[in-house]
PDB file of N, CA and C in Angstrom:
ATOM      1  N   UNK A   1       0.821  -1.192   0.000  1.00  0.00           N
ATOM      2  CA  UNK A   1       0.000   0.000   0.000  1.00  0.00           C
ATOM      3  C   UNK A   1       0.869   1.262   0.000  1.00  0.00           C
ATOM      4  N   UNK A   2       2.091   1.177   1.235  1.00  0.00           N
ATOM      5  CA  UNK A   2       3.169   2.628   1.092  1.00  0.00           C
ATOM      6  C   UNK A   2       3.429   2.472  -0.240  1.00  0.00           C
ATOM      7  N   UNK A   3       3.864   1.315  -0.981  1.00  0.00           N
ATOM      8  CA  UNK A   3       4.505   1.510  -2.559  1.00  0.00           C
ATOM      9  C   UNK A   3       3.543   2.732  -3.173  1.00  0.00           C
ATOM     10  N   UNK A   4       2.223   1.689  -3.627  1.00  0.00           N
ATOM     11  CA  UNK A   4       1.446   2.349  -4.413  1.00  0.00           C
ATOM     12  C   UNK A   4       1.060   3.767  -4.218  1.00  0.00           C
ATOM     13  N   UNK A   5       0.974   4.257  -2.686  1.00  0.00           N
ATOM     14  CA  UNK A   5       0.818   5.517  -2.380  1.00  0.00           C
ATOM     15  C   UNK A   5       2.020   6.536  -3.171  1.00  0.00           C
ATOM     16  N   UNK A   6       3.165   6.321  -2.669  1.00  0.00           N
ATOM     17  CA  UNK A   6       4.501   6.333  -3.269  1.00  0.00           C
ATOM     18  C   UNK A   6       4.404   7.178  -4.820  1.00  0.00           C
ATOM     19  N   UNK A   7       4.306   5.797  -5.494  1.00  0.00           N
ATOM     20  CA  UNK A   7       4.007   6.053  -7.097  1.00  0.00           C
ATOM     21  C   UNK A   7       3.208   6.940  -7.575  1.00  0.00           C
ATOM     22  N   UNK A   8       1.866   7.194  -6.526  1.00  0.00           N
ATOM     23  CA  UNK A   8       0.939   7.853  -7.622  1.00  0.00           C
ATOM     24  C   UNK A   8       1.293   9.305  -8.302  1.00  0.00           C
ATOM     25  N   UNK A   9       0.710   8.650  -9.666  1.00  0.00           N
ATOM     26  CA  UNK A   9       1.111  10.152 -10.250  1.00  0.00           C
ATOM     27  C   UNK A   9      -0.237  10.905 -10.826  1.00  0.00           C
ATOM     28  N   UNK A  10      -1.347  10.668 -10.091  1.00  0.00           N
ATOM     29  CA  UNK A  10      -2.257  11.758  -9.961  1.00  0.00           C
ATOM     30  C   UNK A  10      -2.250  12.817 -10.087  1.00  0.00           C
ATOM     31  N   UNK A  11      -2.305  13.934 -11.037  1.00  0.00           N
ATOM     32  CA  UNK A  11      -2.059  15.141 -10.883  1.00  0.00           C
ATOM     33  C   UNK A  11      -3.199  15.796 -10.379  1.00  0.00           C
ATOM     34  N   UNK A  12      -3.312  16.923  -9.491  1.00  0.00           N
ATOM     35  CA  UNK A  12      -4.012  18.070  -9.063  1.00  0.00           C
ATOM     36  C   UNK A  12      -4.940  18.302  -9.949  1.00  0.00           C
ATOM     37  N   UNK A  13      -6.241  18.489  -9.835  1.00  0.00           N
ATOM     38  CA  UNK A  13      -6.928  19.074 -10.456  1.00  0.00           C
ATOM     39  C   UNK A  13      -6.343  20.608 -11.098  1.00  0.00           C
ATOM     40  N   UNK A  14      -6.508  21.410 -12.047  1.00  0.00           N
ATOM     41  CA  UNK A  14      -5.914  22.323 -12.373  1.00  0.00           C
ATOM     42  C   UNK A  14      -6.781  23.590 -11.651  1.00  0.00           C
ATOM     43  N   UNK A  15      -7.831  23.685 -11.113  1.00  0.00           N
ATOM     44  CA  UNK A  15      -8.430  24.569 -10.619  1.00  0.00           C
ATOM     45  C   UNK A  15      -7.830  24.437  -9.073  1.00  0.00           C
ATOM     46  N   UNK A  16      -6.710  23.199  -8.519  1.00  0.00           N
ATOM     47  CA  UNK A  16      -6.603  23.362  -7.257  1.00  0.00           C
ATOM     48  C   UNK A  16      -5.032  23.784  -7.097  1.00  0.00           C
ATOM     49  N   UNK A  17      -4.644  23.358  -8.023  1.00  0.00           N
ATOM     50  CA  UNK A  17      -2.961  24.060  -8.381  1.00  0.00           C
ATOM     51  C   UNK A  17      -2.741  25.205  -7.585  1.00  0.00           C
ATOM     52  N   UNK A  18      -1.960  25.304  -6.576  1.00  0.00           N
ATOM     53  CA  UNK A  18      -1.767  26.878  -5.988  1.00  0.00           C
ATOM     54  C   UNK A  18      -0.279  27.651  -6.569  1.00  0.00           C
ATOM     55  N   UNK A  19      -0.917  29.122  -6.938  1.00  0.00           N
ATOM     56  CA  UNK A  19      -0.152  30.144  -7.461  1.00  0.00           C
ATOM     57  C   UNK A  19       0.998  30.493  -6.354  1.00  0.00           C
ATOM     58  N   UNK A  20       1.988  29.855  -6.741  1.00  0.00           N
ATOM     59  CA  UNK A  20       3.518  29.799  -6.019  1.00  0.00           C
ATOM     60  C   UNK A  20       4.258  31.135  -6.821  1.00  0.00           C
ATOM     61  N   UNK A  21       4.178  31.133  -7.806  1.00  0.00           N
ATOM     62  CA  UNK A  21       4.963  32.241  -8.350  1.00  0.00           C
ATOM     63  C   UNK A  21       5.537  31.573  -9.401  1.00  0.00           C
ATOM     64  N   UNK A  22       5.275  30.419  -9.816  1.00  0.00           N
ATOM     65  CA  UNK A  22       6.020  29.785 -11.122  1.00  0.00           C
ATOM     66  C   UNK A  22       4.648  29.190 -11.947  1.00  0.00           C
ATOM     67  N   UNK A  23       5.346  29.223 -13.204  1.00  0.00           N
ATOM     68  CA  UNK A  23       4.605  29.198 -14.279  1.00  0.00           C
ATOM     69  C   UNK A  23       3.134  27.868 -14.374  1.00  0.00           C
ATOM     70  N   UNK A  24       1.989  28.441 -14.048  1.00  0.00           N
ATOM     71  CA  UNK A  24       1.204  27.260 -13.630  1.00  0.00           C
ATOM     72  C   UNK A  24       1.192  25.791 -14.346  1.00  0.00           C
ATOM     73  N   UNK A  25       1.562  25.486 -15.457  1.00  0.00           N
ATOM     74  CA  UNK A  25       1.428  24.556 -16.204  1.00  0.00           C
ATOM     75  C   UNK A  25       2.556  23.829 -15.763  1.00  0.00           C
ATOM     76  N   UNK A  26       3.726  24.185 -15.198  1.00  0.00           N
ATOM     77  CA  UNK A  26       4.987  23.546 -14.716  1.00  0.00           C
ATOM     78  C   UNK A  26       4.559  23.155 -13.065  1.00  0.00           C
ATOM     79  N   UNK A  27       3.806  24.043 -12.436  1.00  0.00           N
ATOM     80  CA  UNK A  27       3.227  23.889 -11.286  1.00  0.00           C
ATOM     81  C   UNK A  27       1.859  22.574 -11.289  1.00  0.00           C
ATOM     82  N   UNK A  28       1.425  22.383 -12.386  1.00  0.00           N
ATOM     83  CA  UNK A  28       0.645  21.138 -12.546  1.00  0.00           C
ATOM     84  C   UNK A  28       1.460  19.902 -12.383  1.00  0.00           C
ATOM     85  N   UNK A  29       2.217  20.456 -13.664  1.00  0.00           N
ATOM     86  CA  UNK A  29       2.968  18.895 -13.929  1.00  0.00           C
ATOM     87  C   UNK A  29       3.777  18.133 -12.737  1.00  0.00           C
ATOM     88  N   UNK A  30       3.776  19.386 -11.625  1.00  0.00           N
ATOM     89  CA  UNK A  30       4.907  18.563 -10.599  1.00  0.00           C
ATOM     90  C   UNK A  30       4.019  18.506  -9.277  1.00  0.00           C
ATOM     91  N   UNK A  31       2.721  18.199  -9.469  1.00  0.00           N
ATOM     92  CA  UNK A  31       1.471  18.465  -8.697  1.00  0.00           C
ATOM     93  C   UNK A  31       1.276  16.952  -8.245  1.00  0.00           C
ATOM     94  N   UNK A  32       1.387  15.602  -8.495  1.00  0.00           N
ATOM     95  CA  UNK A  32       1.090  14.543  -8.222  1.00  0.00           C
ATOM     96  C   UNK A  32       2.436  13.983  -6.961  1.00  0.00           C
ATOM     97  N   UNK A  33       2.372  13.528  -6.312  1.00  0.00           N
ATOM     98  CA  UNK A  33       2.636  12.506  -5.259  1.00  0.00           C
ATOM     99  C   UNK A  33       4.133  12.562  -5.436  1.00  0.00           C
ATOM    100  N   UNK A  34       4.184  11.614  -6.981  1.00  0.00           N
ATOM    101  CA  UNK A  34       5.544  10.780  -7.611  1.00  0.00           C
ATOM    102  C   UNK A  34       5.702  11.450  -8.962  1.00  0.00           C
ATOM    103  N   UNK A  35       6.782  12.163  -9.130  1.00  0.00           N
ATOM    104  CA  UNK A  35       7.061  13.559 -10.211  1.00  0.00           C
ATOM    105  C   UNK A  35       8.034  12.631 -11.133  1.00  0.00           C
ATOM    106  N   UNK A  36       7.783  12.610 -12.342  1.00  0.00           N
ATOM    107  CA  UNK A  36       8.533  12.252 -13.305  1.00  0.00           C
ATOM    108  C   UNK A  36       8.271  12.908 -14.327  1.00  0.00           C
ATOM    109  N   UNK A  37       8.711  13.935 -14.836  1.00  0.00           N
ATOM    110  CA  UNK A  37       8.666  15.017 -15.742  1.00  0.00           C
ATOM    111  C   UNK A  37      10.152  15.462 -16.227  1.00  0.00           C
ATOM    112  N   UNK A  38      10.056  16.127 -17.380  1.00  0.00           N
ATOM    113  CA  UNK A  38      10.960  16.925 -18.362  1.00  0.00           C
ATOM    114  C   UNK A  38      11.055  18.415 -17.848  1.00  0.00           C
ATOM    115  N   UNK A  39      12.123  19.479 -17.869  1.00  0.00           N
ATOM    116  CA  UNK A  39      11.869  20.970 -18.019  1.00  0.00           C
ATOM    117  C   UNK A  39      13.373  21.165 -19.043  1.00  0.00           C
ATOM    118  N   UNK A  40      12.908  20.874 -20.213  1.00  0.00           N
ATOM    119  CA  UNK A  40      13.760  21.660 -20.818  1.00  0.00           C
ATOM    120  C   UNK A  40      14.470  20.194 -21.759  1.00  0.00           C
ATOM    121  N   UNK A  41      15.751  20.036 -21.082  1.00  0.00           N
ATOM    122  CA  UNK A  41      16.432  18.907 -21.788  1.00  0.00           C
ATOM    123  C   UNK A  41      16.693  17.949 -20.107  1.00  0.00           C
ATOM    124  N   UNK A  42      16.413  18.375 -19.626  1.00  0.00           N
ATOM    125  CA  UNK A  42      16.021  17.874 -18.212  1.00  0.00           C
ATOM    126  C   UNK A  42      15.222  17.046 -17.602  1.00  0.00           C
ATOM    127  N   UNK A  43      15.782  16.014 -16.653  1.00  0.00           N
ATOM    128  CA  UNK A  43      14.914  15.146 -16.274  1.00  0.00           C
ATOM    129  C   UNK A  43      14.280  15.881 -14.711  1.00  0.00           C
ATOM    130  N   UNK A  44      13.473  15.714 -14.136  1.00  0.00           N
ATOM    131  CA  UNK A  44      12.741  16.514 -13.054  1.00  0.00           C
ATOM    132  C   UNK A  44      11.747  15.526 -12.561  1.00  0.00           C
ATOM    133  N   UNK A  45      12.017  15.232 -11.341  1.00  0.00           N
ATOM    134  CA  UNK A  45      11.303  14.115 -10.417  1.00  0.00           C
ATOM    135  C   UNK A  45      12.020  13.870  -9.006  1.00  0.00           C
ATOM    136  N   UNK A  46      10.949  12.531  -8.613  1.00  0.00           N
ATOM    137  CA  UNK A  46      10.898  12.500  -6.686  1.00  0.00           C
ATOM    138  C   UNK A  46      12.299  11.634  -7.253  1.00  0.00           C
ATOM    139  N   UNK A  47      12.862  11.625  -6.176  1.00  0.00           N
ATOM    140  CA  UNK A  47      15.106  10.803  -6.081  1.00  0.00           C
ATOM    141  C   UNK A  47      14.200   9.726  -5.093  1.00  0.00           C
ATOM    142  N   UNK A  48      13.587  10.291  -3.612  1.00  0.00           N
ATOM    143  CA  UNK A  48      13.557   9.487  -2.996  1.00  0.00           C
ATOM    144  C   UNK A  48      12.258   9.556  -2.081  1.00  0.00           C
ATOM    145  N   UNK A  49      11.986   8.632  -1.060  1.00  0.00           N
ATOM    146  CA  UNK A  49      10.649   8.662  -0.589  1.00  0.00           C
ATOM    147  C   UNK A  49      10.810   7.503   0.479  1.00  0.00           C
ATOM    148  N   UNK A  50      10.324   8.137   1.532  1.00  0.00           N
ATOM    149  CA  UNK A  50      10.092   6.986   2.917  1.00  0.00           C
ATOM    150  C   UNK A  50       8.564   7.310   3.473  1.00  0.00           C
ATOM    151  N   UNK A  51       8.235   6.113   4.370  1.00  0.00           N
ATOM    152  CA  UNK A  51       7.639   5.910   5.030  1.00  0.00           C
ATOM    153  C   UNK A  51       8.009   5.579   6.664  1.00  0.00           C
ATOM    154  N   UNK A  52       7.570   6.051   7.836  1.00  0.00           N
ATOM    155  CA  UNK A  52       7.340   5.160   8.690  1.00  0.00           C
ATOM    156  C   UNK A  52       6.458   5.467   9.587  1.00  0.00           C
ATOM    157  N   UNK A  53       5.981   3.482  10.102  1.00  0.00           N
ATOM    158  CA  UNK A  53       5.210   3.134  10.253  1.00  0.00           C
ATOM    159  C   UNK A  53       5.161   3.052  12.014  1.00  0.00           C
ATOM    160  N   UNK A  54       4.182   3.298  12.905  1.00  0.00           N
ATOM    161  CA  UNK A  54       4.493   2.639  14.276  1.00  0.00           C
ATOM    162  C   UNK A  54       2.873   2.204  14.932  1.00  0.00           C
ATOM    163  N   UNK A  55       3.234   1.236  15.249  1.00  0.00           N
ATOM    164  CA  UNK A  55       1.693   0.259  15.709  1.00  0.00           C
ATOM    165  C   UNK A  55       2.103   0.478  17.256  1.00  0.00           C
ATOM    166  N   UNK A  56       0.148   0.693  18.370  1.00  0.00           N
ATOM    167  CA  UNK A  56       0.203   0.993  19.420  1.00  0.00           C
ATOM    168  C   UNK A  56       1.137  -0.570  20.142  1.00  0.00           C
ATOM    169  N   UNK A  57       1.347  -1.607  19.551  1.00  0.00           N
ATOM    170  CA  UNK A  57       2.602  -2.624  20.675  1.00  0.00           C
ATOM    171  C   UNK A  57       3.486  -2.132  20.406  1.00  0.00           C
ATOM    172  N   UNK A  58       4.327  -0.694  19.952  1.00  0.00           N
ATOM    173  CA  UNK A  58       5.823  -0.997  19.661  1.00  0.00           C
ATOM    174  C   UNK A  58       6.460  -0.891  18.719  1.00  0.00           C
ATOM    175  N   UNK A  59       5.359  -2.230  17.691  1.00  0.00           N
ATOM    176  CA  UNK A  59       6.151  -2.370  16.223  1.00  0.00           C
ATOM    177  C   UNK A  59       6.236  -1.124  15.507  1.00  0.00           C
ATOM    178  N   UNK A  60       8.066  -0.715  14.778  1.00  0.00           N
ATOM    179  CA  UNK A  60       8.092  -0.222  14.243  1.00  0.00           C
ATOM    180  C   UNK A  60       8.338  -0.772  12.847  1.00  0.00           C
ATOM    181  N   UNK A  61       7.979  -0.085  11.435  1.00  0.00           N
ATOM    182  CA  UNK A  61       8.289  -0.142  10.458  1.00  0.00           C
ATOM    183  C   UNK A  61       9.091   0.373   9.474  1.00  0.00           C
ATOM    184  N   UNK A  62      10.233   1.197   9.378  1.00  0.00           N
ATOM    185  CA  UNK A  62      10.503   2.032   8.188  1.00  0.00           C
ATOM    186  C   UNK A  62      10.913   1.591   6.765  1.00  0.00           C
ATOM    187  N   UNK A  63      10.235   2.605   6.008  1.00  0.00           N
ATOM    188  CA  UNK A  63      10.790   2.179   4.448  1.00  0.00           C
ATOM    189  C   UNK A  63      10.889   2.952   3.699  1.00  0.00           C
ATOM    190  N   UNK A  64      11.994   3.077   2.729  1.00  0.00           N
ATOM    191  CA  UNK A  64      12.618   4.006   1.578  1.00  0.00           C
ATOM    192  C   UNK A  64      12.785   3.546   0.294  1.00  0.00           C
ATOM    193  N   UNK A  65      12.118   4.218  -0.907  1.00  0.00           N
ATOM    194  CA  UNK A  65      12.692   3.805  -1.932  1.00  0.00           C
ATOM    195  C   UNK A  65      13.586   4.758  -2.275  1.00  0.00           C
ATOM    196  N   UNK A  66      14.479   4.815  -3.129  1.00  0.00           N
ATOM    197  CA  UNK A  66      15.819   5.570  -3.290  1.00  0.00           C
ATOM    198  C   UNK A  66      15.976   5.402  -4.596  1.00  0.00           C
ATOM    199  N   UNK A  67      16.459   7.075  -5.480  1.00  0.00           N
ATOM    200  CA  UNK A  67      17.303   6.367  -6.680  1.00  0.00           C
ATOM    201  C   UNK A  67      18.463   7.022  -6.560  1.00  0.00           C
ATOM    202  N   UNK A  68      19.483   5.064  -6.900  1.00  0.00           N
ATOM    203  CA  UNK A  68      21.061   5.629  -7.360  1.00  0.00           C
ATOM    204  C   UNK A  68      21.640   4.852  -8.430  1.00  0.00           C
ATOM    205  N   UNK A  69      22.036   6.299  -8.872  1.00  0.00           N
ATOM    206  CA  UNK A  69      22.850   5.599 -10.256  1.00  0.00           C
ATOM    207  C   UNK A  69      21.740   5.198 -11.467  1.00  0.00           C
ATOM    208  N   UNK A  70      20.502   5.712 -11.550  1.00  0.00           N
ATOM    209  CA  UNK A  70      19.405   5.418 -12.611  1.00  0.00           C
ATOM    210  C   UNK A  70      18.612   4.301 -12.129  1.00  0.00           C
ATOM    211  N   UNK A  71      18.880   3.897 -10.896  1.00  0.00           N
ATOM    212  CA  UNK A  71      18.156   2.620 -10.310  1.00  0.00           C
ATOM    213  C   UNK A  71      17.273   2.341  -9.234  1.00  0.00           C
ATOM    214  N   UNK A  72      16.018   2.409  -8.923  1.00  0.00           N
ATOM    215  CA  UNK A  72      15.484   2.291  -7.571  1.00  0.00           C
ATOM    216  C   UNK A  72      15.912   1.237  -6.818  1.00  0.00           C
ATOM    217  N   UNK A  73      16.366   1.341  -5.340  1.00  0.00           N
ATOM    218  CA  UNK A  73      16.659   0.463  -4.745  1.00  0.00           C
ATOM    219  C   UNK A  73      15.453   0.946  -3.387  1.00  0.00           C
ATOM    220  N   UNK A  74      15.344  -0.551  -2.722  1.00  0.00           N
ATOM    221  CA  UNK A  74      14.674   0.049  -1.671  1.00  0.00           C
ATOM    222  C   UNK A  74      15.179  -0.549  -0.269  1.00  0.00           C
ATOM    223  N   UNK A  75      14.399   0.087   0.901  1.00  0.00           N
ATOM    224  CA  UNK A  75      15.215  -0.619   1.990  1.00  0.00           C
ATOM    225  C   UNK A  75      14.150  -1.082   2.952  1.00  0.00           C
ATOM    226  N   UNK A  76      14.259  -2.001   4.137  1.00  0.00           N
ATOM    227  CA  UNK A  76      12.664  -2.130   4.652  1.00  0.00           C
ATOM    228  C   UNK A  76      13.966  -2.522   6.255  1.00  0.00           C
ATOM    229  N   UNK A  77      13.521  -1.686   7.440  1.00  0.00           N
ATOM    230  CA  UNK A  77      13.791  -1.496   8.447  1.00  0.00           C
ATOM    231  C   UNK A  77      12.690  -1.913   9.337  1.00  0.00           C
ATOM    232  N   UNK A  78      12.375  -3.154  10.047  1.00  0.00           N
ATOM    233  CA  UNK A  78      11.562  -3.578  11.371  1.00  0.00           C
ATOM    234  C   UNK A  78      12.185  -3.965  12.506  1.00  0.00           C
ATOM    235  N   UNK A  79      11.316  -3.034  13.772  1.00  0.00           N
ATOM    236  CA  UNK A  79      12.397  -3.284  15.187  1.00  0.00           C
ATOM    237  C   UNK A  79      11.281  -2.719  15.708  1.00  0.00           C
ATOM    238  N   UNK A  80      11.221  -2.992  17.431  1.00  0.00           N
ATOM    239  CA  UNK A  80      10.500  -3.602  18.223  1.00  0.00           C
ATOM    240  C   UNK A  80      10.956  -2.180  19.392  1.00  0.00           C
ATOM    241  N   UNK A  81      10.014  -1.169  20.079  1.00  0.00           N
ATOM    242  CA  UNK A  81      10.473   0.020  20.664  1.00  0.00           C
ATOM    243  C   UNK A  81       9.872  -0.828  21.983  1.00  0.00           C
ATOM    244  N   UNK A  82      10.785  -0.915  23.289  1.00  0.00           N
ATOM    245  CA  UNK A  82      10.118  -1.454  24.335  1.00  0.00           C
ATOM    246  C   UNK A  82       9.060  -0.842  25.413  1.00  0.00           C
ATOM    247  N   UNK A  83       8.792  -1.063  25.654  1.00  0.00           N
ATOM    248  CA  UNK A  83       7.450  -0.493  26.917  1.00  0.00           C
ATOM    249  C   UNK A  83       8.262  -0.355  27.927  1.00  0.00           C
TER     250      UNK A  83
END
């Protein structure tokens, strides 16, 4: 479920786009979740993205996807916080 949240590339409705001071149509395109877009001869997007998770026993969860070197790698961290 964190993945898919992650990924989405839903963009903003264009009537909800807020006027930052840059050109609104560039302000759309980088409007969804997970940014993978062009500006120019340029690549323009999310590098990286975590989650974490903590349940009322303790359990913790963390997780990152990462890009290096043109490659997503990801990492998944579980450990136990004591009472």
């Amino acid at each position: 479920m964190v993945e898919e949240l992650m990924m989405d590339t839903i963009k903003a409705d264009r009537s909800m786009v807020p006027d930052t001071g840059v050109d609104p149509e560039w302000e759309y395109m980088i409007s969804s979740i997970f940014i993978d877009t062009a500006k120019g001869q340029a690549r323009y997007g999310t590098r990286s993205m975590a989650a974490l998770a903590a349940k009322l026993d303790g359990e913790v969860t963390f997780y990152e996807r990462y890009l290096e070197s043109n490659l997503w790698k990801e990492n998944l961290v579980q450990f136990q916080i004591e009472s």
